[in-house]
Protein backbone atom coordinates (compact mmCIF):
# COMPACT_ATOMS: atom_id res chain seq x y z
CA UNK A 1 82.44 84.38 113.37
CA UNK A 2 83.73 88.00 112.19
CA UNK A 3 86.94 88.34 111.07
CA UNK A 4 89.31 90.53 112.73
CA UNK A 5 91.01 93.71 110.73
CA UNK A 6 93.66 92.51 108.16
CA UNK A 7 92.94 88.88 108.02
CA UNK A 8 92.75 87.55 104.82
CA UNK A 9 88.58 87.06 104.23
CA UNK A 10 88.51 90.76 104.78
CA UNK A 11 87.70 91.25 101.17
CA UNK A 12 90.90 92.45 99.96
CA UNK A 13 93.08 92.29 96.76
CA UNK A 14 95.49 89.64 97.41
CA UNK A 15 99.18 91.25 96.64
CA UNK A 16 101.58 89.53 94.65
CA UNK A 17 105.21 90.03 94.08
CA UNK A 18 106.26 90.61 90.21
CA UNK A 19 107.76 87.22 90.11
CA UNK A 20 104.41 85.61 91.47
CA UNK A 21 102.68 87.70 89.27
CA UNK A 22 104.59 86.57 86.38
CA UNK A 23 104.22 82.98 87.35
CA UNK A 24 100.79 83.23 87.54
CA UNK A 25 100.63 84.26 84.26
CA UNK A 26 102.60 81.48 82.99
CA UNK A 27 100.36 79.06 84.86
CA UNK A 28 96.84 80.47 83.27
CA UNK A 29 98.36 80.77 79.62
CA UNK A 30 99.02 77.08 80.31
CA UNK A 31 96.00 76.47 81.43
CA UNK A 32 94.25 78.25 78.80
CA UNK A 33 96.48 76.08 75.98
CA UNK A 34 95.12 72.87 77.71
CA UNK A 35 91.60 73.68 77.95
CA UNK A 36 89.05 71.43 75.86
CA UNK A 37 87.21 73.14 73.07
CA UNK A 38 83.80 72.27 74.88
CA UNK A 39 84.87 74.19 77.90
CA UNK A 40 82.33 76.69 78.96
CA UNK A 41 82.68 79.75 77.43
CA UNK A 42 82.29 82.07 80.53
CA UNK A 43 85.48 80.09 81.57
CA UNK A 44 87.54 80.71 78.91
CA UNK A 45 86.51 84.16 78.89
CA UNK A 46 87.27 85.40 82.47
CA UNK A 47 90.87 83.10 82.34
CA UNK A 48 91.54 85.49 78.97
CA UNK A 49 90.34 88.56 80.97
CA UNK A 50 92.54 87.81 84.29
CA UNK A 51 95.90 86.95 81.09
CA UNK A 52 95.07 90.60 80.04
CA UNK A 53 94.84 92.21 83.39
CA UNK A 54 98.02 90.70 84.51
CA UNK A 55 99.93 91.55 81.30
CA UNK A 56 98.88 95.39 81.59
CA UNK A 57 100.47 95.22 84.91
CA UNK A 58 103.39 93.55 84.27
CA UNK A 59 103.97 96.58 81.18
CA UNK A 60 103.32 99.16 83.97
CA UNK A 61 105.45 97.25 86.64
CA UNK A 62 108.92 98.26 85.03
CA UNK A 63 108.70 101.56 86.03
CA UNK A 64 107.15 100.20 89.50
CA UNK A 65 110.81 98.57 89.94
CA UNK A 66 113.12 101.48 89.10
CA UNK A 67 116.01 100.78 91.40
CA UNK A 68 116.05 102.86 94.42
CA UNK A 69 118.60 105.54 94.21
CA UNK A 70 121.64 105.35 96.56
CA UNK A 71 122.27 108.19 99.21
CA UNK A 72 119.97 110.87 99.96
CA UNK A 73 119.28 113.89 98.24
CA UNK A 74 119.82 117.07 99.80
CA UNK A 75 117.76 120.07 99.58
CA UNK A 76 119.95 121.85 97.04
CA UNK A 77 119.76 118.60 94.85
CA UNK A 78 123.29 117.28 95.57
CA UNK A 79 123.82 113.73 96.60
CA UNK A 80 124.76 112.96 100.08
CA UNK A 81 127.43 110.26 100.25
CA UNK A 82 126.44 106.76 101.41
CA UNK A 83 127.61 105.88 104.48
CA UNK A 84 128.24 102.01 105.47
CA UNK A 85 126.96 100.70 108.07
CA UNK A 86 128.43 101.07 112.06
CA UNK A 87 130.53 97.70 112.76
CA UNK A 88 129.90 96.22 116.26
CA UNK A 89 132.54 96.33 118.53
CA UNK A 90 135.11 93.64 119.01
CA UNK A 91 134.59 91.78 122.54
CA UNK A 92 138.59 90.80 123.55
């Protein structure tokens, strides 16, 4: 069977939230910690490789969550004011 565009065996990076992310790590640094000392050493290796990958992204994620600025800018670089949001109508 072929898999249709955007399902999950496509071959893609699976993306994961910063919290996931950080769970992960806290799951293979655990996992690391219990592993027996005549563990393969191709597995230890790629779980230290995939505990450095995710901590160089979780050092480059803090300016990946920069909170969004309120309002819009205008072209003259003022801020436009924030508006709240239209209120439905009262039915009687």
């Amino acid at each position: 069977m072929r898999a249709f565009h955007g399902q999950m065996s496509d071959n893609q990076p699976i993306r994961r939230s910063l919290a996931e992310k950080q769970k992960q790590l806290r799951d293979l640094r655990e996992t690391l910690a219990n592993m027996k000392s005549h563990t393969a050493p191709a597995l230890r290796d790629s779980v230290q490789k995939r505990i450095r990958q995710l901590e160089a992204e979780l050092a480059a994620a803090p300016a990946m969550k920069a909170p969004p600025a309120r309002g819009r800018d205008t072209a003259a670089g003022e801020r436009a004011p924030v508006r709240s949001p239209r209120r439905r109508p009262e039915r009687g």
